[in-house]
Protein backbone atom coordinates (compact mmCIF):
# COMPACT_ATOMS: atom_id res chain seq x y z
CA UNK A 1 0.00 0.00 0.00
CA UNK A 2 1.47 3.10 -1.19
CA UNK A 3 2.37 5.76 2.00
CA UNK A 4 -0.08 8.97 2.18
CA UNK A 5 2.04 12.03 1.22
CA UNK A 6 0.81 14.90 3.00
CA UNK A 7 -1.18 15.97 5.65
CA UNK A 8 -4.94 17.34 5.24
CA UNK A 9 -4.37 19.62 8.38
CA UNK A 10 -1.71 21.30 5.71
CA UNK A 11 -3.96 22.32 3.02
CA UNK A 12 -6.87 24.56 3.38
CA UNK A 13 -9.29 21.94 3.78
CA UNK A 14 -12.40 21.58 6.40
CA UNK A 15 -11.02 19.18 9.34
CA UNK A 16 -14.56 16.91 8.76
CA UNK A 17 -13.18 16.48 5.13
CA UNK A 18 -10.45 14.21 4.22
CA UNK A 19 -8.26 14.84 0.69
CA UNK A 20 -8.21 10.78 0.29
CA UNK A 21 -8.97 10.68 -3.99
CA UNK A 22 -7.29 11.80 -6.39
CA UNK A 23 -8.64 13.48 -9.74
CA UNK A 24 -6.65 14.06 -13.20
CA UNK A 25 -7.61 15.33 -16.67
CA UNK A 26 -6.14 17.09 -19.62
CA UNK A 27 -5.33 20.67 -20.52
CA UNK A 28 -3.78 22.37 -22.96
CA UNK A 29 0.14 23.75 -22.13
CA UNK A 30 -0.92 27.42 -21.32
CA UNK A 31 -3.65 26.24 -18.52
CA UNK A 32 -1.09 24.21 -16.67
CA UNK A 33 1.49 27.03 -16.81
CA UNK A 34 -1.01 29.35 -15.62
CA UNK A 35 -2.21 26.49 -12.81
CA UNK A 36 1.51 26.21 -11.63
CA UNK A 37 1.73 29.98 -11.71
CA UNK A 38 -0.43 30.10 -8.89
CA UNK A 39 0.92 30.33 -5.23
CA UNK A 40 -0.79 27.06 -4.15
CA UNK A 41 -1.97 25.19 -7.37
CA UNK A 42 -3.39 22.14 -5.69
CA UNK A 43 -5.84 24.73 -3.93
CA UNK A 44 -6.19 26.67 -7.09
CA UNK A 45 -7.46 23.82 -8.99
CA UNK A 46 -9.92 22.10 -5.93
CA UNK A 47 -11.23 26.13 -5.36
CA UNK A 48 -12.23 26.19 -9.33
CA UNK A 49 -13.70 22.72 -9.49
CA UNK A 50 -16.04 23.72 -6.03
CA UNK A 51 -16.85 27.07 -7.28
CA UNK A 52 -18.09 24.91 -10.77
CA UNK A 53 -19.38 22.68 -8.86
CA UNK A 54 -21.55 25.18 -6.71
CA UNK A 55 -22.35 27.29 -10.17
CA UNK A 56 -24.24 24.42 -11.57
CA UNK A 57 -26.22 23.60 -8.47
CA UNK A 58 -27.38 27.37 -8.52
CA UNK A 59 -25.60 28.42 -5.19
């Protein structure tokens, strides 16, 4: 069993909600500059996929 790198307390994360899964998909060359242009891009990226995620549930 591969060894859990990281700790949720670390990321900006609720405490009731653990980072456990992992999610991947394709972008073109200038979205993954911009992504690891960011300060935190791990945040970046789960920030835009809630804020999607809320947009389409009409939040």
């Amino acid at each position: 069993m591969a060894k859990a790198k990281g700790k949720p307390e670390n990321f900006d994360n609720p405490p009731s909600k653990e980072l456990t899964d992992q999610l991947s998909f394709r972008v073109t060359k200038e979205m993954k500059e911009e992504v690891k242009a960011q300060d935190d891009p791990p945040q970046f990226c789960r920030d835009a996929v809630q804020k999607a995620l809320d947009e389409k549930k009409g939040k």
